[in-house]
C-alpha atoms as a PDB file:
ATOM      1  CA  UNK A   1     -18.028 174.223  -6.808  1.00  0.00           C
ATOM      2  CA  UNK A   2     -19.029 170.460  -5.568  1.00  0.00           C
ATOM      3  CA  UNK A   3     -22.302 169.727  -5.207  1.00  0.00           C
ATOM      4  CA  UNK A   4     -23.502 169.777  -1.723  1.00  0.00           C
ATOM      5  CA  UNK A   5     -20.244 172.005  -0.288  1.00  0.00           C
ATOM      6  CA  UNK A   6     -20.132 175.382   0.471  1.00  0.00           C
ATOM      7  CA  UNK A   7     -17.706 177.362  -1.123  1.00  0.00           C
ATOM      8  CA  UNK A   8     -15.954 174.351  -2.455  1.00  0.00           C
ATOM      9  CA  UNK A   9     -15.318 173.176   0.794  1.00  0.00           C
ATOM     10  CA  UNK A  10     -15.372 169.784   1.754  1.00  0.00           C
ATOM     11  CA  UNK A  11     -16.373 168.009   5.122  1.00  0.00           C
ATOM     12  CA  UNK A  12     -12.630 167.849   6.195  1.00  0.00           C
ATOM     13  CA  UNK A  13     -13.754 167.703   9.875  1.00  0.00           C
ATOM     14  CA  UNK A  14     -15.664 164.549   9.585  1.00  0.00           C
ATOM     15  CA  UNK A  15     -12.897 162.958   7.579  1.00  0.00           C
ATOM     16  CA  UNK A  16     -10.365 163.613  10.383  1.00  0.00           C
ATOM     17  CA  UNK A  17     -12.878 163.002  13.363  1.00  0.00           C
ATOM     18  CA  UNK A  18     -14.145 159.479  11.880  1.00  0.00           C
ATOM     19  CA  UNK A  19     -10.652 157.902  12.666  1.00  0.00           C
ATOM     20  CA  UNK A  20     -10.257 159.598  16.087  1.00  0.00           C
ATOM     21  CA  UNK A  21     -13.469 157.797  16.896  1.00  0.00           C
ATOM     22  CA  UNK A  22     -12.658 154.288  15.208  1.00  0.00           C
ATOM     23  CA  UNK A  23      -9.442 154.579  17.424  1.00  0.00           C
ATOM     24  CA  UNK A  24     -11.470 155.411  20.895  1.00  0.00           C
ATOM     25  CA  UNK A  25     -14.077 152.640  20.193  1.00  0.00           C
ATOM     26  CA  UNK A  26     -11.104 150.058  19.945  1.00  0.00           C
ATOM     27  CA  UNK A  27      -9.481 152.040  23.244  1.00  0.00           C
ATOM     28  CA  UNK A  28     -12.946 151.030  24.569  1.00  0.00           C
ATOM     29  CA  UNK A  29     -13.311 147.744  23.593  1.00  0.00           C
ATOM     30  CA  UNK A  30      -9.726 146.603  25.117  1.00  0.00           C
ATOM     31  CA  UNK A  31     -10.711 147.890  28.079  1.00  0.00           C
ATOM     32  CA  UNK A  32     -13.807 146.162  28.091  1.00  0.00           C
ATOM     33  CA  UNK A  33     -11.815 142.581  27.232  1.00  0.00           C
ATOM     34  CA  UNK A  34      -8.937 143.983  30.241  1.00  0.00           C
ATOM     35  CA  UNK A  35     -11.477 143.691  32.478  1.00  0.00           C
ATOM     36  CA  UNK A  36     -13.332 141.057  31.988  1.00  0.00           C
ATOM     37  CA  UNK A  37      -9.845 139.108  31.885  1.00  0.00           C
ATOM     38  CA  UNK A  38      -9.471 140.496  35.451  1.00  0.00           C
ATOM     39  CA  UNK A  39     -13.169 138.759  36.401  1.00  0.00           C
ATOM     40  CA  UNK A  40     -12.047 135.591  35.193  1.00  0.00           C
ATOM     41  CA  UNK A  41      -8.815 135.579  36.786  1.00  0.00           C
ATOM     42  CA  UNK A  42     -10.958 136.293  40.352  1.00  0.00           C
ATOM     43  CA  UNK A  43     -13.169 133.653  39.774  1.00  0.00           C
ATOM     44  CA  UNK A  44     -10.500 130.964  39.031  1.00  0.00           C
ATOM     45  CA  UNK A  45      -9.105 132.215  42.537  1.00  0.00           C
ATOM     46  CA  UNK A  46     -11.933 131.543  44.213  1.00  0.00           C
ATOM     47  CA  UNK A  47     -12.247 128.146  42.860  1.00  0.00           C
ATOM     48  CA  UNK A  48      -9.474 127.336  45.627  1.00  0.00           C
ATOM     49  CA  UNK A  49     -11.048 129.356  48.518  1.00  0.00           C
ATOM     50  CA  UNK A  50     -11.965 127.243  51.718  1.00  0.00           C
ATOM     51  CA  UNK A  51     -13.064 130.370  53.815  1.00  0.00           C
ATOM     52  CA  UNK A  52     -16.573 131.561  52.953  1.00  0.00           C
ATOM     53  CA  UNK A  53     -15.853 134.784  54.189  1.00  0.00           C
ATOM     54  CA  UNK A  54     -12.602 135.218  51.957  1.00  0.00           C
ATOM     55  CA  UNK A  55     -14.840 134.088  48.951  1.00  0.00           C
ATOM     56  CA  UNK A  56     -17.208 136.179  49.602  1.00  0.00           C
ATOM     57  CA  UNK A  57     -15.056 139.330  49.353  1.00  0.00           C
ATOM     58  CA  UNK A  58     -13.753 138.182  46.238  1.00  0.00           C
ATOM     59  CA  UNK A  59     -17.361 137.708  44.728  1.00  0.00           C
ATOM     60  CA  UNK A  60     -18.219 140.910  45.793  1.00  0.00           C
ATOM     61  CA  UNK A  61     -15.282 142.311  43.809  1.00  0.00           C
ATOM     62  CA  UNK A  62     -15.753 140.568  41.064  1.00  0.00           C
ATOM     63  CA  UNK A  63     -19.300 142.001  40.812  1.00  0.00           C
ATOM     64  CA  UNK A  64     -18.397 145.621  40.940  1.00  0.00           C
ATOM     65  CA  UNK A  65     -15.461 144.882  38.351  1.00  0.00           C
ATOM     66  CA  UNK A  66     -18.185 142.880  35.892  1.00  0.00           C
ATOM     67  CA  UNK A  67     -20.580 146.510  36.732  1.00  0.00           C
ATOM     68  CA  UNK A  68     -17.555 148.550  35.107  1.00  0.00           C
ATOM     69  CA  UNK A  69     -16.923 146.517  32.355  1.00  0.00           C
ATOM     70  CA  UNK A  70     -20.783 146.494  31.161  1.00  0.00           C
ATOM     71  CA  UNK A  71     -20.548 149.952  30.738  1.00  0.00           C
ATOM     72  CA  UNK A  72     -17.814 149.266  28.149  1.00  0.00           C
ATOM     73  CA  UNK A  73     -19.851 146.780  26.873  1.00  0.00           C
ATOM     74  CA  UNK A  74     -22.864 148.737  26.279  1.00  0.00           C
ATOM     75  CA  UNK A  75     -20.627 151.282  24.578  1.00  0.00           C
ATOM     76  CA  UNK A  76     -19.392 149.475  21.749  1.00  0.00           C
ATOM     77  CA  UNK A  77     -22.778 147.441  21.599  1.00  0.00           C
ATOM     78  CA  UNK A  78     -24.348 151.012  20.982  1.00  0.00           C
ATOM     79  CA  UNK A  79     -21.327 152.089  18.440  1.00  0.00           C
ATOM     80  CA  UNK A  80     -21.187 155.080  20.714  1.00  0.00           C
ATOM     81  CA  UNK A  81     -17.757 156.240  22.657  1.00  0.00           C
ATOM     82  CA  UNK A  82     -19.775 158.534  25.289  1.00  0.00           C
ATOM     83  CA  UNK A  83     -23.167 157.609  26.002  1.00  0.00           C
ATOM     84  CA  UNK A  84     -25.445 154.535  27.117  1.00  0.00           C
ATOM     85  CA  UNK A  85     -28.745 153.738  27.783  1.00  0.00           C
ATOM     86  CA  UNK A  86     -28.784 153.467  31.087  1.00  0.00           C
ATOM     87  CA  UNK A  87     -32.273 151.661  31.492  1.00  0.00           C
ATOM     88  CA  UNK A  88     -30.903 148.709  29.383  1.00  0.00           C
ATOM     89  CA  UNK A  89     -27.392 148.775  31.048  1.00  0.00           C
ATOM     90  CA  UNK A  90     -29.528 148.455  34.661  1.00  0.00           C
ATOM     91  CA  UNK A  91     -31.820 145.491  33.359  1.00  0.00           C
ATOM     92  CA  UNK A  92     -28.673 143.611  32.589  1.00  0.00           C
ATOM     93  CA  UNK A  93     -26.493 144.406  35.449  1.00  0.00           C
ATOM     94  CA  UNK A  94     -29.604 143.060  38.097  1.00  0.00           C
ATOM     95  CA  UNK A  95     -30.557 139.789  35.909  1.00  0.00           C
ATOM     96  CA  UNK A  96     -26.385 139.082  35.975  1.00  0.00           C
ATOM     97  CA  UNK A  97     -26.353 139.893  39.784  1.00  0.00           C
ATOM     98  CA  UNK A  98     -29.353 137.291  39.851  1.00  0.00           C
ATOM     99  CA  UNK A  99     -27.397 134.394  38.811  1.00  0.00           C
ATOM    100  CA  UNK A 100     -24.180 135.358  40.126  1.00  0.00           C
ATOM    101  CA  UNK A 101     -25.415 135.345  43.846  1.00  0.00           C
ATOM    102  CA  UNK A 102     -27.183 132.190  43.098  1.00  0.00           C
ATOM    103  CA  UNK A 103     -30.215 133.546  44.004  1.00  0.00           C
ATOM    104  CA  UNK A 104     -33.649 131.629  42.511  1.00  0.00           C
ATOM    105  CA  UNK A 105     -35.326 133.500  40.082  1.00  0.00           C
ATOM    106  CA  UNK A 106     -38.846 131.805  41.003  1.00  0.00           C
ATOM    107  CA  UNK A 107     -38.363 132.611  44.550  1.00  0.00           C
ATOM    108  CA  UNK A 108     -36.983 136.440  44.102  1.00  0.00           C
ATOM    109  CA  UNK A 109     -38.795 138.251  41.515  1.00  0.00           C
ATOM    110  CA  UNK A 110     -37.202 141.582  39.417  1.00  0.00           C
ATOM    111  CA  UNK A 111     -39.477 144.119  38.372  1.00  0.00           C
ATOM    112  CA  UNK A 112     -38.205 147.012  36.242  1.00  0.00           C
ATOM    113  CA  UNK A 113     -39.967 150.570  35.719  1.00  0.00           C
ATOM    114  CA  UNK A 114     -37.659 152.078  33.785  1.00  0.00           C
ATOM    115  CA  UNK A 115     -37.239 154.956  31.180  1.00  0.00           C
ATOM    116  CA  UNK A 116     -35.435 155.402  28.365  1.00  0.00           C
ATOM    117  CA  UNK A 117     -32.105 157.569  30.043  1.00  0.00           C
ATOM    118  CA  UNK A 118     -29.261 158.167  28.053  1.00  0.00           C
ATOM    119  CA  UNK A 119     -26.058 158.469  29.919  1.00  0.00           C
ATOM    120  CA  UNK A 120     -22.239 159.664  29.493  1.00  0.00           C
ATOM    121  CA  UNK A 121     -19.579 156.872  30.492  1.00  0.00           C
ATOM    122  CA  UNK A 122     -18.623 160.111  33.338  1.00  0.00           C
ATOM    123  CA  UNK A 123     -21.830 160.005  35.104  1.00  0.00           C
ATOM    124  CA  UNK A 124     -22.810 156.078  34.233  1.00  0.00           C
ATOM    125  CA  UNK A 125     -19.389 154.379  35.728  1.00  0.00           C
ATOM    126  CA  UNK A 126     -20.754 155.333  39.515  1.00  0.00           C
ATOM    127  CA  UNK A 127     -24.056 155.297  39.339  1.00  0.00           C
ATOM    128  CA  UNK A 128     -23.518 151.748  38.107  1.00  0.00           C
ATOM    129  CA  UNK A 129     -21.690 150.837  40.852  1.00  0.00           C
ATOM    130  CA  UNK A 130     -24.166 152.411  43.082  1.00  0.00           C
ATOM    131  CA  UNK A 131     -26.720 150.151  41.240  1.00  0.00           C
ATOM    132  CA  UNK A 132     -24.500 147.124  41.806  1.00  0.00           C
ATOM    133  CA  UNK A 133     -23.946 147.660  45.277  1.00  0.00           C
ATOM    134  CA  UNK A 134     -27.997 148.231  46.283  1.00  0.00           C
ATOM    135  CA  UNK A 135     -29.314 145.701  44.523  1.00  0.00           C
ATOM    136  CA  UNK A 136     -26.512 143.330  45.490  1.00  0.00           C
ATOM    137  CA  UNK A 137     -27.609 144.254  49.413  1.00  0.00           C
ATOM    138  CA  UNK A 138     -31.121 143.702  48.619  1.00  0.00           C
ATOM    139  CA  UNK A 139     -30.681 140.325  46.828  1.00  0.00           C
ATOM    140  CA  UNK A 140     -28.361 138.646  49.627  1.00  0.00           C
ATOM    141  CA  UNK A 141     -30.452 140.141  52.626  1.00  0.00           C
ATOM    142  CA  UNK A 142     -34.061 141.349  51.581  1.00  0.00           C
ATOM    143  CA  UNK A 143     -35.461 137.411  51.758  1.00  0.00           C
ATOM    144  CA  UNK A 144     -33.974 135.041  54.215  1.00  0.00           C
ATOM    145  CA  UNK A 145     -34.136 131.817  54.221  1.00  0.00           C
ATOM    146  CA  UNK A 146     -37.315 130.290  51.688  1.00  0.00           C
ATOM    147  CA  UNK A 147     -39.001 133.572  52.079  1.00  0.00           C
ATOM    148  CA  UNK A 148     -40.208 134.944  48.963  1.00  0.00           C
ATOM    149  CA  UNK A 149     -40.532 138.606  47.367  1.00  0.00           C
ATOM    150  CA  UNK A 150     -39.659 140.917  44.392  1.00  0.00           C
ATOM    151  CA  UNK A 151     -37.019 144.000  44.334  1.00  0.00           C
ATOM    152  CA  UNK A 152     -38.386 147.010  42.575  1.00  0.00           C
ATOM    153  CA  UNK A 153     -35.725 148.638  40.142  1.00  0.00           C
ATOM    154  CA  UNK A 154     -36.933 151.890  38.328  1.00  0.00           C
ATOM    155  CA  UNK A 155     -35.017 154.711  36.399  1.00  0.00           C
ATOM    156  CA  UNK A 156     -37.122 158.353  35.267  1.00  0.00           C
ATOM    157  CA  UNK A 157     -35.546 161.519  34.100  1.00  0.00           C
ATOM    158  CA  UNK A 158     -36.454 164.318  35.609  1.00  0.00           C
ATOM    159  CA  UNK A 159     -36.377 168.038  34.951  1.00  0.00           C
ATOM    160  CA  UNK A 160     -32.974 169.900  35.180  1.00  0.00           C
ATOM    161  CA  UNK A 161     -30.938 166.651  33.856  1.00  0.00           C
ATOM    162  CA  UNK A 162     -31.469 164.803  36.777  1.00  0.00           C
ATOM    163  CA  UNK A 163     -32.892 161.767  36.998  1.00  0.00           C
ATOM    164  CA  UNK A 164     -34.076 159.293  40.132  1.00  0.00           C
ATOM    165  CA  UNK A 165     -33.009 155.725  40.847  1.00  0.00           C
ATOM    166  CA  UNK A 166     -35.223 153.677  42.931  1.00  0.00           C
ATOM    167  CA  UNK A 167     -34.430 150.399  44.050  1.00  0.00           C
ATOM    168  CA  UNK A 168     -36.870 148.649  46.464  1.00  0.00           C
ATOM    169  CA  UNK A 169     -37.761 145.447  47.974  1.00  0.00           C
ATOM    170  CA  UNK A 170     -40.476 143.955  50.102  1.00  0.00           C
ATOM    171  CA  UNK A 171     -38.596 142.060  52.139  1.00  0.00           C
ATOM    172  CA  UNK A 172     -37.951 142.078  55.800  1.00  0.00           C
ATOM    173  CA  UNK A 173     -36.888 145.295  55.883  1.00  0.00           C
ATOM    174  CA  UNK A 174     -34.080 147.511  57.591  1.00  0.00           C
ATOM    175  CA  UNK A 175     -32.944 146.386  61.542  1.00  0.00           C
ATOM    176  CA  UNK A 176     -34.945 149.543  63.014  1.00  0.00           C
ATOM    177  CA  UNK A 177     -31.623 149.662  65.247  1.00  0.00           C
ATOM    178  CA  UNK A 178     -29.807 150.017  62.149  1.00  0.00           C
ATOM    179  CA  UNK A 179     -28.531 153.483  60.488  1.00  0.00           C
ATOM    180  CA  UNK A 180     -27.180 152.559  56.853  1.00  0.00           C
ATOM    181  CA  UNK A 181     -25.616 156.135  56.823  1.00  0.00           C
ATOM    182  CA  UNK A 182     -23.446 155.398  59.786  1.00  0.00           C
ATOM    183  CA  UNK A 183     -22.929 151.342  59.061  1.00  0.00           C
ATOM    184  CA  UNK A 184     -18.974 150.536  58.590  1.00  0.00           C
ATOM    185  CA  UNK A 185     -19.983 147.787  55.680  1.00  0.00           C
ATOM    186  CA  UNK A 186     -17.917 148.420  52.340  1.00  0.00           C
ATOM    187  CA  UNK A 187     -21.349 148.752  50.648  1.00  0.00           C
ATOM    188  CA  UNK A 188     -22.693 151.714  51.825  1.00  0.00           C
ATOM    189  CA  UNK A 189     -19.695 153.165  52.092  1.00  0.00           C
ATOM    190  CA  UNK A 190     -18.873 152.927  48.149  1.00  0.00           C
ATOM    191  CA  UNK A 191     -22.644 154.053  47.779  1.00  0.00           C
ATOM    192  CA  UNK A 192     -22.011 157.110  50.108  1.00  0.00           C
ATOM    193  CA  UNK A 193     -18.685 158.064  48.392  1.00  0.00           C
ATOM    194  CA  UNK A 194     -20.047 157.850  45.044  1.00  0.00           C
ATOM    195  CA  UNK A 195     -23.579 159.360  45.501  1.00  0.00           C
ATOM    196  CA  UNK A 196     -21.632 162.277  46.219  1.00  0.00           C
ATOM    197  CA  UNK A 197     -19.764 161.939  42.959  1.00  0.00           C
ATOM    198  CA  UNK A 198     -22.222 162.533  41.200  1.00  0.00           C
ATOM    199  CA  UNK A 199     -23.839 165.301  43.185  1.00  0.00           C
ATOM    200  CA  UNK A 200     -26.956 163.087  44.115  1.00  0.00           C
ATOM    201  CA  UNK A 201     -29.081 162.924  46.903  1.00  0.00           C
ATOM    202  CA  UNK A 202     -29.873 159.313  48.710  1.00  0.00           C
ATOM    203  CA  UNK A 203     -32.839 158.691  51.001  1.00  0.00           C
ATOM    204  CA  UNK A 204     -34.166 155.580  52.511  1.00  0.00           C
ATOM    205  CA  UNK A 205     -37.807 155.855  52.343  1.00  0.00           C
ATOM    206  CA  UNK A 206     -40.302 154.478  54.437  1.00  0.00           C
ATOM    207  CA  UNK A 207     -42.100 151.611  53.020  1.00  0.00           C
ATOM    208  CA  UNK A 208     -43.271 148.074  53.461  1.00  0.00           C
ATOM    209  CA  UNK A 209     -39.383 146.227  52.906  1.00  0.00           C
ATOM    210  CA  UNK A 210     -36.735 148.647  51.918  1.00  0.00           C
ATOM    211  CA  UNK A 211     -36.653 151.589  49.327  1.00  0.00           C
ATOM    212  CA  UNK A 212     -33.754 153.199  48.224  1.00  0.00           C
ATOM    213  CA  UNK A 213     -34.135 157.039  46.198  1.00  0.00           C
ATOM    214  CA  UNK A 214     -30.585 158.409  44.390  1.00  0.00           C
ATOM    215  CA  UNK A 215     -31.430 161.435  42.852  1.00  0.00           C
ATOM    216  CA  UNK A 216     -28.319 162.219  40.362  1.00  0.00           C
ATOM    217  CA  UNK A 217     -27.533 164.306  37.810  1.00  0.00           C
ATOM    218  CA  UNK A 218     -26.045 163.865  34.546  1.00  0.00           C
ATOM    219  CA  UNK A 219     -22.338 165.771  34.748  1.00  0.00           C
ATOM    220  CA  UNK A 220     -20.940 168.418  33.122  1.00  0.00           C
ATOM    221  CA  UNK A 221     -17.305 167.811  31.627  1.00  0.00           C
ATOM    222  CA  UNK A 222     -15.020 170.730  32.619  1.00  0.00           C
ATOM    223  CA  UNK A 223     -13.170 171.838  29.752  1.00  0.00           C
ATOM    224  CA  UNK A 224      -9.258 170.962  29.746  1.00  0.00           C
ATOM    225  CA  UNK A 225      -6.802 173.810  29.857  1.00  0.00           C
END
């Protein structure tokens, strides 16, 4: 009998998973480099863009394709082909979002209060997205003009695998006139769509500025037949 077997068995399932998972961290990685590909090819499109409106569709998309492929990134960063961090993914998606809108770091502040939260690439895909598209909104509208301020962005698990996403600003605030469940902008309609995706629960809360709560949880993967 070998040393450290049992019955002269060996560890034939690690030997025959290790490869399997070599093979889905390069599956990973490609799709990382696919998309990022994609992001460049939008931004040298926009370099011959006249109408600010146009552009600014194509920025947008290019955001929520860069918010995809950090997931990907953080994957094979973390040598891991399910799960992320999903405090440290956040913290790099809002500083990139900072400079990509062009927005001055001295005169809009981010402040993070987040916890450790490890997350499957299932349940992190929307909820980045969801991240993407708040603090995007709150970047480009929370300060007009020279006016200054900070945007909030916090992450805590909570009991019964959920965990609560707060993004807040102290900023002018919401048009009182305004209902962001019933507003037609692509935003808040990816935010609605996906918020149920990940059977979570979105409130605007009162507060000096605007404050978003998502309350998500992490989900289950249904077994194949």
């Amino acid at each position: 009998m070998r040393k450290g077997s049992r019955s002269g068995r060996t560890n034939l399932g690690g030997d025959v998973l290790a490869p399997k998972n070599d093979l889905l961290r390069e599956v990973l990685h490609q799709i990382k480099n696919h998309l990022q590909v994609i992001t460049s090819l939008l931004s040298l499109q926009t370099e011959s863009i006249k109408d600010r409106h146009v552009l600014h569709l194509f920025k947008e998309s290019q955001n929520r394709i860069r918010a995809i492929s950090l997931v990907y990134e953080k994957l094979y960063q973390a040598g891991s082909t399910t799960r992320i961090d999903f405090s440290d993914y956040i913290q790099a998606l809002a500083i990139y979002l900072l400079h990509s809108l062009k927005v001055d770091p001295g005169r809009v502040r981010l402040r993070f209060d987040l916890r450790k939260s490890p997350l499957d690439i299932r349940t992190a895909i929307p909820c980045g997205l969801i991240v993407n598209e708040l603090v995007s909104n709150a970047l480009q509208h929370a300060f007009p003009g020279t006016k200054a301020g900070t945007i909030l962005i916090g992450l805590r698990p909570s009991a019964g695998r959920t965990f609560t996403l707060t993004v807040a600003d102290n900023g002018v605030g919401w048009p009182a006139r305004l209902d962001p469940w019933k507003t037609k902008t692509l935003g808040l309609q990816i935010v609605t769509m996906l918020t149920h995706q990940v059977e979570g629960r979105l409130s605007r809360k009162k507060a000096k500025g605007t404050r978003f709560e998502l309350v998500f949880r992490q989900l289950r993967y249904k077994t194949r037949v």
